[in-house]
C-alpha atoms as a PDB file:
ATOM      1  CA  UNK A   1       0.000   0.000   0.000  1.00  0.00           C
ATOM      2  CA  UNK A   2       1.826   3.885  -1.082  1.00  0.00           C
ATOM      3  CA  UNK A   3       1.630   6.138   1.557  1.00  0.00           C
ATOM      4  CA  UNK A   4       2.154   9.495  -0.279  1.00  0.00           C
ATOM      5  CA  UNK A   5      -1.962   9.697  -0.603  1.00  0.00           C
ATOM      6  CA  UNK A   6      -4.134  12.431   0.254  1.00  0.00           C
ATOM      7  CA  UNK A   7      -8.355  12.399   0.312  1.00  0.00           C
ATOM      8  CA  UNK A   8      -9.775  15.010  -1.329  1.00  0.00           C
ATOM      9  CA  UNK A   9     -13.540  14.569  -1.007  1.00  0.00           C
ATOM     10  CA  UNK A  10     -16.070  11.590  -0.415  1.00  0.00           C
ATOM     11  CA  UNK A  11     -19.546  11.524  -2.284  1.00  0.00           C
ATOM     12  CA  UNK A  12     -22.224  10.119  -0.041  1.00  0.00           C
ATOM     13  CA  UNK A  13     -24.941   8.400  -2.116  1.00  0.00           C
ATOM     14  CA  UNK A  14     -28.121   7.884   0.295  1.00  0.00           C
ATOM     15  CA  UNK A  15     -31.001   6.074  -0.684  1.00  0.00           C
ATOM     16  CA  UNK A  16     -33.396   3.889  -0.296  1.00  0.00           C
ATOM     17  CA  UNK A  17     -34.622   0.215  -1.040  1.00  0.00           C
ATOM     18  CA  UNK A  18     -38.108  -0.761  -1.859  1.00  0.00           C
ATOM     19  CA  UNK A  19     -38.830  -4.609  -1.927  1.00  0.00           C
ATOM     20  CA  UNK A  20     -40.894  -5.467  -5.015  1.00  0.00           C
ATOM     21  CA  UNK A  21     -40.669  -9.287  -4.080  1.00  0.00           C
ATOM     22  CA  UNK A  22     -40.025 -11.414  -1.234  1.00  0.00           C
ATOM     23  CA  UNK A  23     -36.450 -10.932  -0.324  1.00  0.00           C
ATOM     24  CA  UNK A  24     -34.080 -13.161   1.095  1.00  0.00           C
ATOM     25  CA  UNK A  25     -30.178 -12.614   2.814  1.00  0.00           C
ATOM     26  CA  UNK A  26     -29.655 -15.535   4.625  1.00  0.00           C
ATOM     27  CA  UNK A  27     -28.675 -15.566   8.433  1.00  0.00           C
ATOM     28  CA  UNK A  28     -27.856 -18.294  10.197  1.00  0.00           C
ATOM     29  CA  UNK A  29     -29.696 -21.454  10.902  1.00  0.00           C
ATOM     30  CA  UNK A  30     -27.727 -22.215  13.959  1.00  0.00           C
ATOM     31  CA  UNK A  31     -30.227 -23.943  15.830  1.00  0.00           C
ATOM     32  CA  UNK A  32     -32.974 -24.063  13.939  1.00  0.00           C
ATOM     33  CA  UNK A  33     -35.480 -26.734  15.259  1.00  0.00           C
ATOM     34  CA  UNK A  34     -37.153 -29.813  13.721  1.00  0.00           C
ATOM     35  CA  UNK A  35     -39.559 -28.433  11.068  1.00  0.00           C
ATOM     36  CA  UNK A  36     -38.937 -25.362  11.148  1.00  0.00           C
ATOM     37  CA  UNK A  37     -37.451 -23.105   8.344  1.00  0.00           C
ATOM     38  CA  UNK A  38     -35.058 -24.287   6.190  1.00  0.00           C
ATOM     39  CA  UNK A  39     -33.634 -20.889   5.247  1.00  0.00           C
ATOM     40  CA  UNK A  40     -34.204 -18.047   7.602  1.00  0.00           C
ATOM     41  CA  UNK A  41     -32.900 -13.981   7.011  1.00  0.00           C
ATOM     42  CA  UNK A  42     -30.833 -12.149   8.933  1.00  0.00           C
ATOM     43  CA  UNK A  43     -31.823 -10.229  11.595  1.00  0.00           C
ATOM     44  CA  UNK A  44     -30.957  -6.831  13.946  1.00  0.00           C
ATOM     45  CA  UNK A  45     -29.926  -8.704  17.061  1.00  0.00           C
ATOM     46  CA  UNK A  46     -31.409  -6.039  19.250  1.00  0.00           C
ATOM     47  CA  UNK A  47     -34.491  -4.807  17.406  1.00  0.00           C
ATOM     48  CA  UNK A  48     -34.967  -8.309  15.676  1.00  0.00           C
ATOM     49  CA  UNK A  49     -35.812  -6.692  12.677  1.00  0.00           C
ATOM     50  CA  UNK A  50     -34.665  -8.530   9.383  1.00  0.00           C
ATOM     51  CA  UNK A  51     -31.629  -5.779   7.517  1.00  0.00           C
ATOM     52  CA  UNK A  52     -29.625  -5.663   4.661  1.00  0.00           C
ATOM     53  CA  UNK A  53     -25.893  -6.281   5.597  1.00  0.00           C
ATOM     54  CA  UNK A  54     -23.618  -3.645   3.407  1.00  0.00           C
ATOM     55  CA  UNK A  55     -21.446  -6.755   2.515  1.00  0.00           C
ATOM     56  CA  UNK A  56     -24.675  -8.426   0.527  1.00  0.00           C
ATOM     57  CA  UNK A  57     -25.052  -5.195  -1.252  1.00  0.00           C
ATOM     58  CA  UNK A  58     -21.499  -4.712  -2.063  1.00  0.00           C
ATOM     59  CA  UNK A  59     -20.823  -7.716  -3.255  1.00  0.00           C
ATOM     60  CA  UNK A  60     -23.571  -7.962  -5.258  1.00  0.00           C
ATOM     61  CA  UNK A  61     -22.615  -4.643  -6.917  1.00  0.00           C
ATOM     62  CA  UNK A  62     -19.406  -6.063  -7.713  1.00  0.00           C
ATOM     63  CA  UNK A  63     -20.529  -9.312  -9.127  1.00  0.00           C
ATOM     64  CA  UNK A  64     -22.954  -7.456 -11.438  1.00  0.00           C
ATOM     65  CA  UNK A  65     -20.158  -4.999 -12.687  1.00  0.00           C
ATOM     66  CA  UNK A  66     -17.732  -7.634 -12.951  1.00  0.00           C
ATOM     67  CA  UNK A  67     -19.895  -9.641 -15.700  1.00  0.00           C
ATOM     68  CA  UNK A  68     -20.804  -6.234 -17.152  1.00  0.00           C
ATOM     69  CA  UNK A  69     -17.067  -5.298 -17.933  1.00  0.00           C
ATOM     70  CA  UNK A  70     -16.046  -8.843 -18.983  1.00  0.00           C
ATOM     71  CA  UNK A  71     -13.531  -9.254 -16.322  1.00  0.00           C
ATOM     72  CA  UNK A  72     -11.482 -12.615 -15.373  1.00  0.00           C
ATOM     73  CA  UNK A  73     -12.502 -14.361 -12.369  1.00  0.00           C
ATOM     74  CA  UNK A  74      -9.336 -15.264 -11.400  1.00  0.00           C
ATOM     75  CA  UNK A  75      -9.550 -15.401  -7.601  1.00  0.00           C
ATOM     76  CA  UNK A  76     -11.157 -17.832  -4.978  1.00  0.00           C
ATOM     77  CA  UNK A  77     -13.008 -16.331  -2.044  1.00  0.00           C
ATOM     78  CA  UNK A  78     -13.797 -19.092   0.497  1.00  0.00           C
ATOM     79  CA  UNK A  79     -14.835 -22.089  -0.683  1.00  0.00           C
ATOM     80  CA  UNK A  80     -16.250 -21.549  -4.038  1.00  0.00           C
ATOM     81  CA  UNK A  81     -16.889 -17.890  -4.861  1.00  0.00           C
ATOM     82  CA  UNK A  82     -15.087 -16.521  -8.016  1.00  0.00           C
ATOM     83  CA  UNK A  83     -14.371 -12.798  -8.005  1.00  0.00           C
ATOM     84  CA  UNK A  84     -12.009 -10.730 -10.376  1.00  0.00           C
ATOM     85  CA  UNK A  85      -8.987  -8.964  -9.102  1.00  0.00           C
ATOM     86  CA  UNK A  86      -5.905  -7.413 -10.917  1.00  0.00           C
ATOM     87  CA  UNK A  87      -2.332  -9.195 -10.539  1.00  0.00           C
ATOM     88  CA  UNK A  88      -0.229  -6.356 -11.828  1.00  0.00           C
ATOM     89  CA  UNK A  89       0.130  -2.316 -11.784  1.00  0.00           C
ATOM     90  CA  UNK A  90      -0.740  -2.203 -15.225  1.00  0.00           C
ATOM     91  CA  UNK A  91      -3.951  -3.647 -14.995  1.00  0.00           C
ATOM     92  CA  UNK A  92      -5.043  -2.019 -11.556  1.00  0.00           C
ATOM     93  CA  UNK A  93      -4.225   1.621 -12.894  1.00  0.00           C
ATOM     94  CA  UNK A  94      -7.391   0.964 -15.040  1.00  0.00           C
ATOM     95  CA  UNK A  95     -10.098  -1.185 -13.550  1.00  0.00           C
ATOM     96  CA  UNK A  96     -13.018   0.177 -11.939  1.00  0.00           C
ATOM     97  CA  UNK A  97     -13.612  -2.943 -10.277  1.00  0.00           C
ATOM     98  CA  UNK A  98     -10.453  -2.989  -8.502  1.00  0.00           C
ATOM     99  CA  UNK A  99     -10.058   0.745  -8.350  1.00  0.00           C
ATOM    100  CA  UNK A 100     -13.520   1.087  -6.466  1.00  0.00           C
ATOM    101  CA  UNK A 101     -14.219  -2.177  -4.805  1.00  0.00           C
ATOM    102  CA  UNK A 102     -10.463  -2.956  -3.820  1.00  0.00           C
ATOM    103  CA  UNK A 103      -8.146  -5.592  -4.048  1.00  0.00           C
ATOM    104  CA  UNK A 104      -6.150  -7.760  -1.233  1.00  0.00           C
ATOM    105  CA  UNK A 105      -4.070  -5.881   1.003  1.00  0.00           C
ATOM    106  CA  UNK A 106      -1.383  -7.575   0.140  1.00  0.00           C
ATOM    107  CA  UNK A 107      -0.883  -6.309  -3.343  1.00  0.00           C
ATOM    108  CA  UNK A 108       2.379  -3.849  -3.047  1.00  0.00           C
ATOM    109  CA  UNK A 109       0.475  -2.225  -5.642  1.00  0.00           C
ATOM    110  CA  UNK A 110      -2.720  -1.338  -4.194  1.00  0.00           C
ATOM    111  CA  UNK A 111      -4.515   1.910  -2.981  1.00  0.00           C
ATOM    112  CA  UNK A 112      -6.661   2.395  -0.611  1.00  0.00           C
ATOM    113  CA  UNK A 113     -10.677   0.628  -1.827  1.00  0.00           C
ATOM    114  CA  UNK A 114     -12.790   3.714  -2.531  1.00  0.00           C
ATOM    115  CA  UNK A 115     -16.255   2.346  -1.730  1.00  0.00           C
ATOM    116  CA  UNK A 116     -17.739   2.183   1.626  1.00  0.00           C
ATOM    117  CA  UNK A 117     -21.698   0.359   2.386  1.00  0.00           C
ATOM    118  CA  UNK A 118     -23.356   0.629   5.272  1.00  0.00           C
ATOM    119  CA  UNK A 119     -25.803  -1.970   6.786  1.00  0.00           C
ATOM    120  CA  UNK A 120     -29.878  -0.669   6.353  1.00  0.00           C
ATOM    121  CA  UNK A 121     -32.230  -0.696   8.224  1.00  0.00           C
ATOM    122  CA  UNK A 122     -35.711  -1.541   8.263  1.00  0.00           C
ATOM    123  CA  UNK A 123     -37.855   1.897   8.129  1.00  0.00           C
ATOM    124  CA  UNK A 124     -40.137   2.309  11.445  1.00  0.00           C
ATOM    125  CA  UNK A 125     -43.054   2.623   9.481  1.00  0.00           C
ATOM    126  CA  UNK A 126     -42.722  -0.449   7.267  1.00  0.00           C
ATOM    127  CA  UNK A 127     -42.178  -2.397  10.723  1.00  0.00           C
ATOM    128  CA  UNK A 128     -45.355  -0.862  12.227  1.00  0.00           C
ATOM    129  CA  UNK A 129     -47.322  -2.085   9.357  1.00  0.00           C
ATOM    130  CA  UNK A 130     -46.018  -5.861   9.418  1.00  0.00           C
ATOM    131  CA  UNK A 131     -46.709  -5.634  12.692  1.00  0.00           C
ATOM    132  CA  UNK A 132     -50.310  -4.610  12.676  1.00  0.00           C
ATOM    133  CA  UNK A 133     -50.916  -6.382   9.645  1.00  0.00           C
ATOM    134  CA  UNK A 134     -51.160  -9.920  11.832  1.00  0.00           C
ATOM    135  CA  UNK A 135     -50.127 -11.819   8.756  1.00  0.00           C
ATOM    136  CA  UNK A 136     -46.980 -12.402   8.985  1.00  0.00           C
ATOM    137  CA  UNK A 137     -45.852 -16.115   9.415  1.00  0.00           C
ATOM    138  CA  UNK A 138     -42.279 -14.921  12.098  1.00  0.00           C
ATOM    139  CA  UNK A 139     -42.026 -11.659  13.044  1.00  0.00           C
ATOM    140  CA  UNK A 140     -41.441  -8.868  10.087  1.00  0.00           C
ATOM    141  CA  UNK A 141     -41.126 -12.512   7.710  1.00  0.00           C
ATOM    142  CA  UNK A 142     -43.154 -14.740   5.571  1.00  0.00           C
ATOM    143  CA  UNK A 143     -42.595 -17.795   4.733  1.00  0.00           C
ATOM    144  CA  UNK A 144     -42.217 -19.292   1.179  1.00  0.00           C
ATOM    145  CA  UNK A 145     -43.210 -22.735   0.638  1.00  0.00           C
ATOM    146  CA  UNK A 146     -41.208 -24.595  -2.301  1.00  0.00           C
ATOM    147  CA  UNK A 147     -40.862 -28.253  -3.523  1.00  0.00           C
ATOM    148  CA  UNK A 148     -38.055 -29.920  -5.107  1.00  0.00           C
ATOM    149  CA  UNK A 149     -38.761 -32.751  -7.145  1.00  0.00           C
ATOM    150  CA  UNK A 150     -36.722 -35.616  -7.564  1.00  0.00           C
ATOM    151  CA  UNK A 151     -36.725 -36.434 -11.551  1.00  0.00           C
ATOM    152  CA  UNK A 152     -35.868 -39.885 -10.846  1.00  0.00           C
ATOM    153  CA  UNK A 153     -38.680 -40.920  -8.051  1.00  0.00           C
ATOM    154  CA  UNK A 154     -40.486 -38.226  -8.673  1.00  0.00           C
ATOM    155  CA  UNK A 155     -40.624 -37.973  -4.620  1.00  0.00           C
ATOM    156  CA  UNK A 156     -41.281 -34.519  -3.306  1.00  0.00           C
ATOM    157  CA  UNK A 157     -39.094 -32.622  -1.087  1.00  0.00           C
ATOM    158  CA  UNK A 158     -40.724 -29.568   0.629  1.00  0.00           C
ATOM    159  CA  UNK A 159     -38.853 -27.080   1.579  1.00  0.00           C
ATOM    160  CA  UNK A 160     -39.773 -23.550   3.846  1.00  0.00           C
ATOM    161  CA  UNK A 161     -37.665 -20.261   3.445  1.00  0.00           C
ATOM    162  CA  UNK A 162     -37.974 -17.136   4.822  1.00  0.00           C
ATOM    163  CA  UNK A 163     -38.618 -13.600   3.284  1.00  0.00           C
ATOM    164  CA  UNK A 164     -39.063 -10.007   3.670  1.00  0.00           C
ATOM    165  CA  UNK A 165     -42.362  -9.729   1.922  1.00  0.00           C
ATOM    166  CA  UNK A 166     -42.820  -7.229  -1.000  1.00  0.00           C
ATOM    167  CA  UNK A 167     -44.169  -3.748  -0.268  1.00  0.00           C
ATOM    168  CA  UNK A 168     -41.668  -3.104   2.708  1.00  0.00           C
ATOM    169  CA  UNK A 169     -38.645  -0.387   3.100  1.00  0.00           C
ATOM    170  CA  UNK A 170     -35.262  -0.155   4.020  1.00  0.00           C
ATOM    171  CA  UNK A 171     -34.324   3.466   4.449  1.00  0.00           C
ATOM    172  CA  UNK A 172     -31.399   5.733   5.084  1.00  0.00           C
ATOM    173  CA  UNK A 173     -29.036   3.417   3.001  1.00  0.00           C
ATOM    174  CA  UNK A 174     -25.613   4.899   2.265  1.00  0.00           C
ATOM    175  CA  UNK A 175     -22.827   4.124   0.017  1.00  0.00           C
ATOM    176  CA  UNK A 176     -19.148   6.337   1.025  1.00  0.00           C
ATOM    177  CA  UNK A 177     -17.115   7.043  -2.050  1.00  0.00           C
ATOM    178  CA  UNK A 178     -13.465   8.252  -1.473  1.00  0.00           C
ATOM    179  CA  UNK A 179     -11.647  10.860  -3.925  1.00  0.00           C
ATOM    180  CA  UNK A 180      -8.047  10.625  -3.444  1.00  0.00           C
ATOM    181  CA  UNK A 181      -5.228  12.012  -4.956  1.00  0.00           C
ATOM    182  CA  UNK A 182      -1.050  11.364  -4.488  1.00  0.00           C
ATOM    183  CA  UNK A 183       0.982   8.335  -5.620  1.00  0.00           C
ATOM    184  CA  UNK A 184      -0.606   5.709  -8.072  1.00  0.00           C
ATOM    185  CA  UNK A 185      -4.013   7.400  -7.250  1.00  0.00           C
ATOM    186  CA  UNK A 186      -5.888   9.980  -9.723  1.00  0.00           C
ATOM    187  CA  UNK A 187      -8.691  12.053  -8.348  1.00  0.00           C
ATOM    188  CA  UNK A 188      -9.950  12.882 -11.692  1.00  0.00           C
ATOM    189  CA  UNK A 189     -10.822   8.999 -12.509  1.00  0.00           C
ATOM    190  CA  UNK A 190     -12.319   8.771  -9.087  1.00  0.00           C
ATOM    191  CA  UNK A 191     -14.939  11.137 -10.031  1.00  0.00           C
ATOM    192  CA  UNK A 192     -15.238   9.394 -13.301  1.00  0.00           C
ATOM    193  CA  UNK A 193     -15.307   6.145 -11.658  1.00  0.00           C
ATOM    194  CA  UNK A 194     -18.751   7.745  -9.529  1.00  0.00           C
ATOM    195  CA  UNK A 195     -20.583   6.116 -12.859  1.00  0.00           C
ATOM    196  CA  UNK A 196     -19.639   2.895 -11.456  1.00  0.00           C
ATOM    197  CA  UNK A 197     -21.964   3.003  -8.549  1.00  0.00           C
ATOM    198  CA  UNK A 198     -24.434   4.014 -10.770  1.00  0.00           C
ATOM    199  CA  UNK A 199     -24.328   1.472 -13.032  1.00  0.00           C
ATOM    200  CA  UNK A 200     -24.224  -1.034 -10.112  1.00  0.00           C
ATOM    201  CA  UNK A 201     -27.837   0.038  -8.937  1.00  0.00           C
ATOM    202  CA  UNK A 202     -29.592  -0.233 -12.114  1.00  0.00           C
ATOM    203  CA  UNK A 203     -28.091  -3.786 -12.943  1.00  0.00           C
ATOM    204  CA  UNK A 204     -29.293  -5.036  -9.443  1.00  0.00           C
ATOM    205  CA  UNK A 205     -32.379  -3.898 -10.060  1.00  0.00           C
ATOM    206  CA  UNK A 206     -32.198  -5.624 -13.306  1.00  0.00           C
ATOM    207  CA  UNK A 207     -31.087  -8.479 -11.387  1.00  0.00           C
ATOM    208  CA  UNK A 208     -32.257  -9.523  -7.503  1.00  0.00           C
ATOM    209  CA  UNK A 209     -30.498  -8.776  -4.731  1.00  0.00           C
ATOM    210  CA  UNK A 210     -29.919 -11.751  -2.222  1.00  0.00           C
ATOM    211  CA  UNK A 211     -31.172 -15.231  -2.553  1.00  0.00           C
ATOM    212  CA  UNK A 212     -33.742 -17.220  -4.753  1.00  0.00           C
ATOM    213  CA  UNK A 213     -33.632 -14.887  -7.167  1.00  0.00           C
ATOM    214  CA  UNK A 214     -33.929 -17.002  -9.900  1.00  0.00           C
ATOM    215  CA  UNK A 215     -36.975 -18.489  -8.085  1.00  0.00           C
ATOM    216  CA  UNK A 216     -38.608 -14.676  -7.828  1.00  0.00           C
ATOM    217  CA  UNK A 217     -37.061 -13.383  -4.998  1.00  0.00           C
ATOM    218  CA  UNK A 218     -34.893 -10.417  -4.369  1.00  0.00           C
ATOM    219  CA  UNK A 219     -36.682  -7.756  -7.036  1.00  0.00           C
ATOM    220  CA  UNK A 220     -35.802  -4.408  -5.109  1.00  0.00           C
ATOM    221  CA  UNK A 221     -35.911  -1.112  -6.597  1.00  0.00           C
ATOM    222  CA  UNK A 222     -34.022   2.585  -5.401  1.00  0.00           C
ATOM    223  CA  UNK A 223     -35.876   5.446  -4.500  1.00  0.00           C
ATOM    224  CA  UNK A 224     -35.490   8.681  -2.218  1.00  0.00           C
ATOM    225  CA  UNK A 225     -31.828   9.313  -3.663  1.00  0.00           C
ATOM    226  CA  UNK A 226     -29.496  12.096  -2.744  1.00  0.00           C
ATOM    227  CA  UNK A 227     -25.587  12.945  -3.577  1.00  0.00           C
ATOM    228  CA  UNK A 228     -23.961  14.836  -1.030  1.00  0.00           C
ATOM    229  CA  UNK A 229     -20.030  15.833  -1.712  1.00  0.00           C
ATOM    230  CA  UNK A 230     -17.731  16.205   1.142  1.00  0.00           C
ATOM    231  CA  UNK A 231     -14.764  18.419   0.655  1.00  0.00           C
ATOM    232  CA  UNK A 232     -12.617  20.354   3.226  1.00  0.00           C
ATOM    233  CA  UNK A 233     -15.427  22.118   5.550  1.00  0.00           C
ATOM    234  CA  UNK A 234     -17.565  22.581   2.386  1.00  0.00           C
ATOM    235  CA  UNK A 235     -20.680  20.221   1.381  1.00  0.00           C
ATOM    236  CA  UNK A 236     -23.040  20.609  -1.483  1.00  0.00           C
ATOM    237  CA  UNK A 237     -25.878  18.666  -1.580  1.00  0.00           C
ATOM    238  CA  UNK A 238     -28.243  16.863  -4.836  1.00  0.00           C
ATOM    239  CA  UNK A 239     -31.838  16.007  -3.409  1.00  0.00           C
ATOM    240  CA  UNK A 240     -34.806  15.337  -4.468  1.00  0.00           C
ATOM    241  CA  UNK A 241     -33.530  12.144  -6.807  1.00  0.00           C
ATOM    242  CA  UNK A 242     -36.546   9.857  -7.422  1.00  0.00           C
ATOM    243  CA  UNK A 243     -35.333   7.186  -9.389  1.00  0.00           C
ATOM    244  CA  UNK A 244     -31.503   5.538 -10.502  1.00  0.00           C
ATOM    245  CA  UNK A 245     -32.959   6.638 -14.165  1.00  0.00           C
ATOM    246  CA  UNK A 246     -33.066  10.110 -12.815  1.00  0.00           C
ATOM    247  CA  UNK A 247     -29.568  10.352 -11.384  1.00  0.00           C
ATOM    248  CA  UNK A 248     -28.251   9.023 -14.617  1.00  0.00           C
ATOM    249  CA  UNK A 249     -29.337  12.001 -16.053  1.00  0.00           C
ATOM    250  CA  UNK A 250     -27.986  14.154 -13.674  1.00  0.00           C
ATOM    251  CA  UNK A 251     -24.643  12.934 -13.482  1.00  0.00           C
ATOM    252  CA  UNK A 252     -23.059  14.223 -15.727  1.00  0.00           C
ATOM    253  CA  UNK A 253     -23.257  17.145 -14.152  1.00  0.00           C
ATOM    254  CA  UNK A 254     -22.648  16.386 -10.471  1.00  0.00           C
ATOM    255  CA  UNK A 255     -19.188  14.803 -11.422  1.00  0.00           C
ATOM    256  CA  UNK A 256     -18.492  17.968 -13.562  1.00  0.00           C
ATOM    257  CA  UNK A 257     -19.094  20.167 -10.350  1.00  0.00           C
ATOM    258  CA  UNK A 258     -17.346  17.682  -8.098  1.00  0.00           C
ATOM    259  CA  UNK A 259     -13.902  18.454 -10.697  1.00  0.00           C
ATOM    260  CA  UNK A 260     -14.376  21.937 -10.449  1.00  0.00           C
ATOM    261  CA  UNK A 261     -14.221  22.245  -6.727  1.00  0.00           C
ATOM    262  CA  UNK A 262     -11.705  20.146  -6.719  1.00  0.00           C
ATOM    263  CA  UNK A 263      -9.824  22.073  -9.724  1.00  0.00           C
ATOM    264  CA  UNK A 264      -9.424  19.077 -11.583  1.00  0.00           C
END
């Protein structure tokens, strides 16, 4: 990692995420009792409430953009998961992938990973009405009903996962976007790079976010968005977003006013 490195600015992107179908992020099933759900979400541990861990959204994100720019996936994560990260200066100096969502720390030619998500939360008011609605099957959760079927036998194999239903909120999401400038970093690609993100959002909501997807699950879309840039003491702020359509359109123009403050 250089040291000679100096942060310019960070771009906050705040949103929100509407579910449009069940969704599912798995928690654990550590003890999970005799016929009881196969596949459960994961939950606040104080509230209870079911979240959406940064992590799922990240990675996601980076899946998504990966397949979108054609990159290699040339490194193992765990057991099985495949992700894409650059092996030499060359490549790095380049990649958005890399460039925004990182590479291993121990690269001697790595900066420092421009793109910070935060956990969300489930809003107050979607709670309040799962609550009151007395149809829930767990608390804030339904539960999905599926059956495998052996094509040999033909023998069924119910199964029972849990979901978020459709209709509910996560608010106050946030997504932290470093701008640096120094040795092996340029600030002017960082604010290019901002399209990134962008691009991210609408291919998950071209895609599903979390599990089952390609059983229905995990259709979410973004709403309530808002840019804030962070420089110095200074802040300037882009409300009143409704959709990621919109903000395509409009930024253009927030990365051209991020370079001028920044006299890039």
């Amino acid at each position: 990692m250089t040291s000679n490195i100096k942060l310019q600015g960070r771009v906050i992107l705040s949103f929100n995420i509407a579910t449009e179908t069940g969704l599912h992020i798995g928690g654990s099933d550590t003890g999970i009792e005799i016929g009881g759900v196969d596949k459960t979400v994961i939950r606040d541990a104080l509230t209870n409430r079911p979240y959406v861990p940064g992590s799922s959204l990240r990675g996601k994100m980076r899946s998504l953009i990966e397949k979108y720019e054609g990159k290699e996936q040339n490194k193992t994560i765990g057991r099985d998961t495949k992700i894409h990260s650059c092996e030499d200066l060359k490549e790095y100096k380049t990649c958005k992938v890399c460039q925004v969502f990182g590479v291993p720390a121990e690269n001697n030619f790595s900066t420092p990973t421009r793109l910070i998500v935060r956990d969300v939360r489930l809003s107050d008011e979607s709670a309040r009405k799962l609550n009151e609605s007395g149809r829930t099957s767990l608390p804030y959760t339904e539960v999905k009903t599926e059956v495998s079927i052996d094509r040999v036998t033909s023998a069924a194999n119910p199964r029972q996962m849990e979901r978020v239903p459709a209709g509910v909120t996560f608010e106050n999401a946030e997504m932290v976007y470093s701008i640096y400038s120094g040795e092996r970093c340029d600030p002017k690609q960082d604010v290019e790079f901002l399209a990134t993100l962008v691009k991210g959002m609408e291919l998950i909501e071209d895609d599903y976010l979390g599990g089952l997807g390609s059983r229905g699950s995990g259709k979410i879309k973004f709403d309530g968005i808002a840019v804030t840039f962070k420089y110095g003491d200074k802040a300037k702020v882009y409300k009143g977003i409704s959709s990621v359509a919109e903000l395509k359109t409009k930024l253009e123009g927030i990365q051209k006013d991020i370079q001028s403050e920044l006299g890039l």
